[in-house]
C-alpha atoms as a PDB file:
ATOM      1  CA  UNK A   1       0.000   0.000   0.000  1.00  0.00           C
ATOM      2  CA  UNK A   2       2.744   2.542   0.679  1.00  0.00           C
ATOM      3  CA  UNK A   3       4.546   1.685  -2.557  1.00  0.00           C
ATOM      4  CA  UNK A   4       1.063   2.527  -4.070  1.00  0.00           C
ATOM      5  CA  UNK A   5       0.805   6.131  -2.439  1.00  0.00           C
ATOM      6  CA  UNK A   6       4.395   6.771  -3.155  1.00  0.00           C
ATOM      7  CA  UNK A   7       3.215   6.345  -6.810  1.00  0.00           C
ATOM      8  CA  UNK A   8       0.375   8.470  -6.537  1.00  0.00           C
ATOM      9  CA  UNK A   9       2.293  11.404  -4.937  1.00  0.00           C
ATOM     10  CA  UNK A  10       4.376  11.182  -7.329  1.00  0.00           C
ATOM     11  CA  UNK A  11       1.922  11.464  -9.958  1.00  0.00           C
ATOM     12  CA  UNK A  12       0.230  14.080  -8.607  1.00  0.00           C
ATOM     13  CA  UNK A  13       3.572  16.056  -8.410  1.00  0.00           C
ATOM     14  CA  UNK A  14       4.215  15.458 -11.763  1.00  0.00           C
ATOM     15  CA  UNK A  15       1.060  16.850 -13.088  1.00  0.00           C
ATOM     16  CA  UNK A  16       1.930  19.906 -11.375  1.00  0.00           C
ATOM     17  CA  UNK A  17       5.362  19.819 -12.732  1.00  0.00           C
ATOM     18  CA  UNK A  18       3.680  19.050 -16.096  1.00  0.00           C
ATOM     19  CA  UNK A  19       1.766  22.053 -16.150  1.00  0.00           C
ATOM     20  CA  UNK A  20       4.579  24.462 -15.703  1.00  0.00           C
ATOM     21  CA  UNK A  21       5.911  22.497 -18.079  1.00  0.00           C
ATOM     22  CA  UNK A  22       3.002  22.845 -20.715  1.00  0.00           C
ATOM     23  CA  UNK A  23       2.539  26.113 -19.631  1.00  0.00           C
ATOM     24  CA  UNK A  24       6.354  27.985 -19.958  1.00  0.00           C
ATOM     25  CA  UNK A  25       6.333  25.673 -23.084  1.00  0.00           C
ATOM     26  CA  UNK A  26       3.433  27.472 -24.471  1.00  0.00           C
ATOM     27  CA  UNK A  27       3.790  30.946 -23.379  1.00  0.00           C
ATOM     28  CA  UNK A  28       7.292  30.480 -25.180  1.00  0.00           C
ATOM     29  CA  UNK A  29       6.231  29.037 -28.263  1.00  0.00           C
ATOM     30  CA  UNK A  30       3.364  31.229 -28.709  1.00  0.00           C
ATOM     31  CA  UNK A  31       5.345  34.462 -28.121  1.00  0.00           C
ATOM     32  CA  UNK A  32       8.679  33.946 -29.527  1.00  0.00           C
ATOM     33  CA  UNK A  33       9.915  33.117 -32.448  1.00  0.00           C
ATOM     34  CA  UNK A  34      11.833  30.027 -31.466  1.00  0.00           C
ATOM     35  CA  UNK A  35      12.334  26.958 -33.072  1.00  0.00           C
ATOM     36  CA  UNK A  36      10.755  24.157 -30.853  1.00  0.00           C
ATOM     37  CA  UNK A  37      13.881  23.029 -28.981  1.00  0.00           C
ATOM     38  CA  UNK A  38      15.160  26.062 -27.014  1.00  0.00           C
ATOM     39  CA  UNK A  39      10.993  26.605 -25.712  1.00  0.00           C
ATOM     40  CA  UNK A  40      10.977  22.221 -24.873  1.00  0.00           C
ATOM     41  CA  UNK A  41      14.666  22.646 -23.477  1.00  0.00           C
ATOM     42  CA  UNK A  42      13.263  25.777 -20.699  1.00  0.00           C
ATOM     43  CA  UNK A  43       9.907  24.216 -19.903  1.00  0.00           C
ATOM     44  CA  UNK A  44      11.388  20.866 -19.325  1.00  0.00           C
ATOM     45  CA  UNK A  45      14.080  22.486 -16.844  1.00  0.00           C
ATOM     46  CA  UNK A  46      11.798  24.511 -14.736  1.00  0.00           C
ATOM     47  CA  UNK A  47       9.879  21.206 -14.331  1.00  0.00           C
ATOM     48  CA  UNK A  48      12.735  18.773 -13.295  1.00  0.00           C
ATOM     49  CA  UNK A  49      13.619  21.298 -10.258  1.00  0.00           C
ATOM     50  CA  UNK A  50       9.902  21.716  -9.232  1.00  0.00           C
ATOM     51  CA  UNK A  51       9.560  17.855  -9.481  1.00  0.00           C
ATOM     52  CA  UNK A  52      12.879  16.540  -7.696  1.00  0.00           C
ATOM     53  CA  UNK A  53      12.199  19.087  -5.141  1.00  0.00           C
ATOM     54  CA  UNK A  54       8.668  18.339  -4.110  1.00  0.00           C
ATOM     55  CA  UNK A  55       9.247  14.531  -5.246  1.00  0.00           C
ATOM     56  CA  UNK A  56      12.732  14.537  -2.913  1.00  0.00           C
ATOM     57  CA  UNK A  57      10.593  15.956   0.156  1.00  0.00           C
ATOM     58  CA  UNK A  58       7.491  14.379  -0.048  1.00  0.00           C
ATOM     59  CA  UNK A  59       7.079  11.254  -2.745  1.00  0.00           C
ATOM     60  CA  UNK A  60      10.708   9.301  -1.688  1.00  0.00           C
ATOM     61  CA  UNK A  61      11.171  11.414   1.785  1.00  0.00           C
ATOM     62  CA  UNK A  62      14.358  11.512   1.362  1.00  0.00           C
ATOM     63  CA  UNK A  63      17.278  12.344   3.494  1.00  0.00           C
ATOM     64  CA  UNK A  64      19.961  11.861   1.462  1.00  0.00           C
ATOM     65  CA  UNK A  65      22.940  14.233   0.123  1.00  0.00           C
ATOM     66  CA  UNK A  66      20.630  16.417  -1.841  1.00  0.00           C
ATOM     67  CA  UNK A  67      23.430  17.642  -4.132  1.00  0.00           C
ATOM     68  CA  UNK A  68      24.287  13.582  -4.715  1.00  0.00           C
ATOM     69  CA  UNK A  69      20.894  12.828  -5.186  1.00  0.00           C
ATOM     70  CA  UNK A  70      20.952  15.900  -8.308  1.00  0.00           C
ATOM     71  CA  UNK A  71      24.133  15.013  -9.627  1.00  0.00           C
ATOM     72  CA  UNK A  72      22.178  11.118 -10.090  1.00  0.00           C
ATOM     73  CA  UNK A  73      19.083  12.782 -11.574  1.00  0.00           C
ATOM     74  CA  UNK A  74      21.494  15.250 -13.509  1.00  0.00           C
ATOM     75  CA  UNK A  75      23.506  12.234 -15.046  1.00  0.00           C
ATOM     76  CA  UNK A  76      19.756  10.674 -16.362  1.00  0.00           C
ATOM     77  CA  UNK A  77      19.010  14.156 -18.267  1.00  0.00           C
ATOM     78  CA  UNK A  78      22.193  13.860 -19.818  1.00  0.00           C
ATOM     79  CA  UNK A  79      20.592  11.337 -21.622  1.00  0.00           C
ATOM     80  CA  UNK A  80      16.908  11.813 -21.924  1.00  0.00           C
ATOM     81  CA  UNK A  81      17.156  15.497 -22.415  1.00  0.00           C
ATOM     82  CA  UNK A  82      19.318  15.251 -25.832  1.00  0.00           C
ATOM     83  CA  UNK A  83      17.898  12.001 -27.092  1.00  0.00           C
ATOM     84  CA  UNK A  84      13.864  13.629 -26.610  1.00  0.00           C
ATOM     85  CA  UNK A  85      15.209  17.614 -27.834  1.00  0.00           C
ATOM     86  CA  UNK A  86      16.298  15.478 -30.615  1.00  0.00           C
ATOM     87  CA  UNK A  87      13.138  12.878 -31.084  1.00  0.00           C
ATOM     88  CA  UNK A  88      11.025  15.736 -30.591  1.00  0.00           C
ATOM     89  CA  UNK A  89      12.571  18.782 -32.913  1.00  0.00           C
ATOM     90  CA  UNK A  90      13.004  15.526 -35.533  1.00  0.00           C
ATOM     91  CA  UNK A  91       9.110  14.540 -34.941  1.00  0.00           C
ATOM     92  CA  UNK A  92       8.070  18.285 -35.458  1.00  0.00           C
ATOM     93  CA  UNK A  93      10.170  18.682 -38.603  1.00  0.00           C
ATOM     94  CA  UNK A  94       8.364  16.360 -40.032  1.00  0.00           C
ATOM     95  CA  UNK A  95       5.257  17.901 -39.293  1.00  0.00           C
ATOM     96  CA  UNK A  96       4.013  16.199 -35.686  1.00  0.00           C
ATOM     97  CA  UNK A  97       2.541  19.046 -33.626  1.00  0.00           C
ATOM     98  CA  UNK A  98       4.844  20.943 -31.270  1.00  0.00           C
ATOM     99  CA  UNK A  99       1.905  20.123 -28.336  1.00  0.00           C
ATOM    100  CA  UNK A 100       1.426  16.354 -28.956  1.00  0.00           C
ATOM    101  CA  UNK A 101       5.475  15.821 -29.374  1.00  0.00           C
ATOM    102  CA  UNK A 102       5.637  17.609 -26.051  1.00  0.00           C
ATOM    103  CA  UNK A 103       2.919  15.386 -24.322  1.00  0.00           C
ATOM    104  CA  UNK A 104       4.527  12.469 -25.618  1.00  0.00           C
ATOM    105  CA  UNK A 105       7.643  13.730 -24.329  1.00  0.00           C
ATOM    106  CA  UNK A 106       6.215  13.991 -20.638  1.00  0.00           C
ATOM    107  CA  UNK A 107       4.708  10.707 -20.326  1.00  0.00           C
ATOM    108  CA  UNK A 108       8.189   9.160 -21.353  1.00  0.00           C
ATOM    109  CA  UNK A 109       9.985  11.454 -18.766  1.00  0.00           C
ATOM    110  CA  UNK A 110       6.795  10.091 -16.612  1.00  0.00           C
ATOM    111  CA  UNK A 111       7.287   6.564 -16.773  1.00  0.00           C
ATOM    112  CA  UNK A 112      11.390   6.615 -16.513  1.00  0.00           C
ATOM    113  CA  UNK A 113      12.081   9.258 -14.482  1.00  0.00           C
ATOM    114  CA  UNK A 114       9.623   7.603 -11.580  1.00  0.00           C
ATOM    115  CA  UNK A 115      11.161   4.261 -12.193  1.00  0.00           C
ATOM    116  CA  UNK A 116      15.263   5.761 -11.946  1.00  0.00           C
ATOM    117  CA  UNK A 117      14.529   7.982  -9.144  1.00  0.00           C
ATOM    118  CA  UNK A 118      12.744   5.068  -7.050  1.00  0.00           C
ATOM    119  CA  UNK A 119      15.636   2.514  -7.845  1.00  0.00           C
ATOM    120  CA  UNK A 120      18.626   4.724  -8.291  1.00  0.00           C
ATOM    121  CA  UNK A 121      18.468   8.457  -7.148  1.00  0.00           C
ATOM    122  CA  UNK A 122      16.172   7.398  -3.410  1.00  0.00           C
ATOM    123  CA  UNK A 123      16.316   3.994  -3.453  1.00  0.00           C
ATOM    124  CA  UNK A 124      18.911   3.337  -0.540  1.00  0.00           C
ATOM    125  CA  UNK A 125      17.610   6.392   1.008  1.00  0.00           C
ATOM    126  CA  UNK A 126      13.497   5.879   0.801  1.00  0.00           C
ATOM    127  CA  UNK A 127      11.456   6.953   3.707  1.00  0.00           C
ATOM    128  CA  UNK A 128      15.035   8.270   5.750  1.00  0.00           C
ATOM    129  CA  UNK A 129      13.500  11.990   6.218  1.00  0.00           C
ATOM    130  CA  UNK A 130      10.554  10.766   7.600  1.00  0.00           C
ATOM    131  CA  UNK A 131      12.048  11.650  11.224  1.00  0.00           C
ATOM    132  CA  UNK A 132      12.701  14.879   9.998  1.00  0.00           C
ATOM    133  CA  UNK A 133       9.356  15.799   9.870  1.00  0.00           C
ATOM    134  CA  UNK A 134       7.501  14.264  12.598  1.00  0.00           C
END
């Protein structure tokens, strides 16, 4: 049951983190003039430090080195974050829409981002700041 809320916390923060996402995404493709990557590249940051922060806190209750636990999430955007800028500028070129590339986007980040912060960035560490705040 507690593995079960840990996913729906960290669900719920990720909706939240997917509409500041969505929402710098659009505010910056709508009123610049930029190409789709720089406006995916900013949205996508703001959300990764509103999501490990509330997801650190609250979904894994951490304790852990928090700049450890960022250099592990930092080392799994070196990798998703050119591979989908690159999927996703390639997918628009072609003529996908910028807002369905971007949604598609999110539910990979979603799905693998859950699954390497549960194993890899928390997992040693998983329910250790729950003393802190009792």
């Amino acid at each position: 049951m507690s593995e079960f809320i840990r996913v729906l916390k960290f669900t719920l923060f990720s909706i939240s983190a997917g509409v500041i996402q969505m929402g710098s995404f659009a505010l910056l493709n709508e009123v610049t003039n930029w190409s789709y990557w720089p406006c995916y590249l900013i949205s996508l940051v703001l959300s990764v430090v509103w999501n490990f922060t509330f997801n650190r806190k609250f979904t894994f209750q951490s304790a852990a080195n928090v700049p450890a636990a960022m250099a592990k999430v930092f080392v799994y955007y070196l990798f998703f974050t050119p591979l989908s800028t690159w999927l996703g500028n390639w997918l628009v070129s072609i003529g996908w829409n910028e807002y369905v590339v971007t949604i598609l986007n999110m539910l990979l980040n979603f799905i693998t981002e859950f699954l390497f912060q549960r194993y890899v960035v928390f997992g040693s560490s998983l329910d250790t700041g729950k003393k802190e705040q009792e």
